[in-house]
N, C-alpha and C. Protein backbone atom coordinates (compact mmCIF):
# COMPACT_ATOMS: atom_id res chain seq x y z
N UNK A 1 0.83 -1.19 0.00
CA UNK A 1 0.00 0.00 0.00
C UNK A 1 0.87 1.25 0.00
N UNK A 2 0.10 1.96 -0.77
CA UNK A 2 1.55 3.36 -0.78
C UNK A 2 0.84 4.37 0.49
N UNK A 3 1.41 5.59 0.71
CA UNK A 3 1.10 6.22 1.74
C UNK A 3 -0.44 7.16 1.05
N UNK A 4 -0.69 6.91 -0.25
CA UNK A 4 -2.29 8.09 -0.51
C UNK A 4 -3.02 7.16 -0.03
N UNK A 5 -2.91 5.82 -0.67
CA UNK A 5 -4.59 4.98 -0.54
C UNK A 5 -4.59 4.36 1.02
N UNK A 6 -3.90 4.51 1.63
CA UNK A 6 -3.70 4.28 3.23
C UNK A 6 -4.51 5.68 3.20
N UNK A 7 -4.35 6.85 3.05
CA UNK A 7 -4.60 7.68 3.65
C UNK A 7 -6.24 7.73 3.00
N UNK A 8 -6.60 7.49 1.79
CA UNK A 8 -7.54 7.28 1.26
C UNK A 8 -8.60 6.29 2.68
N UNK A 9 -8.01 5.22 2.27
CA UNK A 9 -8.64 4.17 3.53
C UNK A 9 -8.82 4.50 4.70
N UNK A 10 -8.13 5.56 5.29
CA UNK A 10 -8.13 6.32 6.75
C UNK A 10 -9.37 6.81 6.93
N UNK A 11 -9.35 7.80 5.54
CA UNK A 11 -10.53 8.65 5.27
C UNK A 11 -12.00 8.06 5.42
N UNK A 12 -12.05 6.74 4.12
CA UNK A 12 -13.21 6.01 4.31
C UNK A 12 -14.07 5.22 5.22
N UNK A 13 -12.79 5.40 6.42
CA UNK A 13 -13.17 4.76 7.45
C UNK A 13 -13.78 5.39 8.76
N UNK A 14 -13.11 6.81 8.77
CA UNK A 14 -13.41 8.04 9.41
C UNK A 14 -14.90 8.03 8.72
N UNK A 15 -15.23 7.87 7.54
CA UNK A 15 -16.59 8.79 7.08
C UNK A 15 -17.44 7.63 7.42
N UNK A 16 -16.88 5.90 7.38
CA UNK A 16 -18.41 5.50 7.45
C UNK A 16 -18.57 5.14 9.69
N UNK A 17 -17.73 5.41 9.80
CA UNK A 17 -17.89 5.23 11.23
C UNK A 17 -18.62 6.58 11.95
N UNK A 18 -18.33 7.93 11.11
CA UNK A 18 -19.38 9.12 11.58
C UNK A 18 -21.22 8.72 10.45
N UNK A 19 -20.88 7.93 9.83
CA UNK A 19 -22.47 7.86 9.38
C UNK A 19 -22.83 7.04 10.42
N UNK A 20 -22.07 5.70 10.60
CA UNK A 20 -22.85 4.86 11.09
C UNK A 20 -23.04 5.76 12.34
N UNK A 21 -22.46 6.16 13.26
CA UNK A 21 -23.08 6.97 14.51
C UNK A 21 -24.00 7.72 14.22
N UNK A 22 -24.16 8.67 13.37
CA UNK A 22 -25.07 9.39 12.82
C UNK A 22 -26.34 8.57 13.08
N UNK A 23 -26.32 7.13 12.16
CA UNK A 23 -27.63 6.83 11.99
C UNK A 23 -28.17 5.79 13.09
N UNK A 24 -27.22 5.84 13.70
CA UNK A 24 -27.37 5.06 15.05
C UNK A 24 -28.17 6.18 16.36
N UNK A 25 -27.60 7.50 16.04
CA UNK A 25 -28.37 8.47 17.10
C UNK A 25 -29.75 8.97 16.36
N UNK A 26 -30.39 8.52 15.10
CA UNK A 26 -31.48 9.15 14.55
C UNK A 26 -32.05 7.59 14.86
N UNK A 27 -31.90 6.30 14.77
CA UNK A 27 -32.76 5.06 15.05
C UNK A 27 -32.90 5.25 16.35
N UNK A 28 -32.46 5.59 17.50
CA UNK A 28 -32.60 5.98 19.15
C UNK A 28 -33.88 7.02 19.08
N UNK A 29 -33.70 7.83 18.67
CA UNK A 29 -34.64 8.91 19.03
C UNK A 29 -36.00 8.09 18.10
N UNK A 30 -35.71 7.70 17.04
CA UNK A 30 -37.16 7.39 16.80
C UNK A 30 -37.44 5.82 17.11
N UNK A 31 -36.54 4.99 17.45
CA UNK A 31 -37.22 3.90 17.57
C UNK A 31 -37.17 3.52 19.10
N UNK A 32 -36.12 3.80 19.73
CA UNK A 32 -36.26 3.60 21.53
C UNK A 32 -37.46 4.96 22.08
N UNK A 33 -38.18 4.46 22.90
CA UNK A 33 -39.17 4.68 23.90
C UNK A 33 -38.34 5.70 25.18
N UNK A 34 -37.76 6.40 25.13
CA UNK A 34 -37.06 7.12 26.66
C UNK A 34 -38.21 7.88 26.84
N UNK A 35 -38.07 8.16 28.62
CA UNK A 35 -38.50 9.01 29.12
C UNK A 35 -38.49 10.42 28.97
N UNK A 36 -36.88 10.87 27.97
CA UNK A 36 -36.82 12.21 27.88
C UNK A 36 -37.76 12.72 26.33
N UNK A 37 -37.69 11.57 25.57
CA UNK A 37 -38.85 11.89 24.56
C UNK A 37 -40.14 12.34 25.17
N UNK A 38 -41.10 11.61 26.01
CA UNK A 38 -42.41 12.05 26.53
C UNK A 38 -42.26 13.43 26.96
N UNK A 39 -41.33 13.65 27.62
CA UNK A 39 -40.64 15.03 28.03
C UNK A 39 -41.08 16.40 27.47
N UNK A 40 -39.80 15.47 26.40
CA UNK A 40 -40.24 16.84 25.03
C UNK A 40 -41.77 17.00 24.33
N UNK A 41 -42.08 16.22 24.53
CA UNK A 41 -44.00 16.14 23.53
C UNK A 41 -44.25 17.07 24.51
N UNK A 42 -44.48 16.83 25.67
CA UNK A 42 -45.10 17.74 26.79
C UNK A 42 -44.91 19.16 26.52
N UNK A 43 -43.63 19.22 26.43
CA UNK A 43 -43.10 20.42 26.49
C UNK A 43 -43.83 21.39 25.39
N UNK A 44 -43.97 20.44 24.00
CA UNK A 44 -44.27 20.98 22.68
C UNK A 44 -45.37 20.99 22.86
N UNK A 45 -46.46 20.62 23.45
CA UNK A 45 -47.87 20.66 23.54
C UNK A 45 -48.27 21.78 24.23
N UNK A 46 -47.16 21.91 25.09
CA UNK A 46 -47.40 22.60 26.36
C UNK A 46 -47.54 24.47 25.42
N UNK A 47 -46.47 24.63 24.84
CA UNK A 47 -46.02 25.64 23.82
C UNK A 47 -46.89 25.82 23.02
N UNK A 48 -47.67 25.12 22.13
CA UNK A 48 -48.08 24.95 21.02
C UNK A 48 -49.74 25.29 21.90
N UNK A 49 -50.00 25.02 23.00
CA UNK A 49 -51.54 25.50 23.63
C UNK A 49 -50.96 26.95 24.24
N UNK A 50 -49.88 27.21 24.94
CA UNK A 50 -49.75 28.63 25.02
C UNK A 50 -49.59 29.81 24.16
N UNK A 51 -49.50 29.14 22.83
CA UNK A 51 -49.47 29.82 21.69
C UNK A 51 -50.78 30.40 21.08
N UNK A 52 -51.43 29.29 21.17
CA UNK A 52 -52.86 28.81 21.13
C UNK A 52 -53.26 30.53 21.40
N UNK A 53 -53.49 30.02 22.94
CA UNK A 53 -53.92 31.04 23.79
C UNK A 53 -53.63 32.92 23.55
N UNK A 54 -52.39 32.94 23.60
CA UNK A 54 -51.70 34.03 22.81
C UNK A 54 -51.94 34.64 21.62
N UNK A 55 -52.86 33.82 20.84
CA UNK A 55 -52.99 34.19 19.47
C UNK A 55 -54.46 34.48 19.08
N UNK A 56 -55.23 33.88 20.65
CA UNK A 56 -56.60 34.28 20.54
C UNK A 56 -56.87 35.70 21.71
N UNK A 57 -55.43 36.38 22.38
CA UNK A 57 -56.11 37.44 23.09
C UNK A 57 -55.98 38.70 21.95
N UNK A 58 -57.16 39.45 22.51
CA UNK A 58 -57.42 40.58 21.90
C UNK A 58 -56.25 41.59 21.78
N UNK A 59 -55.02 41.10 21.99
CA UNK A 59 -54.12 42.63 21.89
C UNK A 59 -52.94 42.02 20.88
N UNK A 60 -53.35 40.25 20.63
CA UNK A 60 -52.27 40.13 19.69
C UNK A 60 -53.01 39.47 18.31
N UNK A 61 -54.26 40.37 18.07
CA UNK A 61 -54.72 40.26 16.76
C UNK A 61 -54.51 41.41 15.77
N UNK A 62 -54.19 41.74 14.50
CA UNK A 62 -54.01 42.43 13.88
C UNK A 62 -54.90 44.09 14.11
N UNK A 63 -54.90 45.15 14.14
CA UNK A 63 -55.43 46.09 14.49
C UNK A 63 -56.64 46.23 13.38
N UNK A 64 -56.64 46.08 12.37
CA UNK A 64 -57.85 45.87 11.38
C UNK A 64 -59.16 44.53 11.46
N UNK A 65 -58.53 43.43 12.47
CA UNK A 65 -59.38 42.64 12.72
C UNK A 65 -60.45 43.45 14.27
N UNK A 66 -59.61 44.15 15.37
CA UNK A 66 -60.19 44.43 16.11
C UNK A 66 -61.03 45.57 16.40
């Protein structure tokens, strides 16, 4: 082996060992069940009804609607 395709091979090995982690931390989040997932839904629900709310008071509707 000369010293490029070693270094070539270094490379290819660096890139598939950051995919495979890559796609190893995107199968976790969607296919394992954690507790810090329920977490976050909460959180986003939680946001997404205070928004809610926020968007139905009278001082944050457009001045031509009120």
């Amino acid at each position: 082996m000369t010293v490029p395709s070693t270094m070539h091979y270094r490379i290819a090995l660096a890139m598939a060992d950051e995919r495979r982690e890559r796609v190893r931390r995107t199968y976790l989040l969607v296919a394992e069940p954690s507790p810090r997932r329920r977490v976050r839904r909460w959180i986003g629900r939680q946001l997404v009804n205070a928004g809610i709310r926020l968007a139905g008071e009278p001082t944050m509707r457009p001045a031509r609607v009120r």
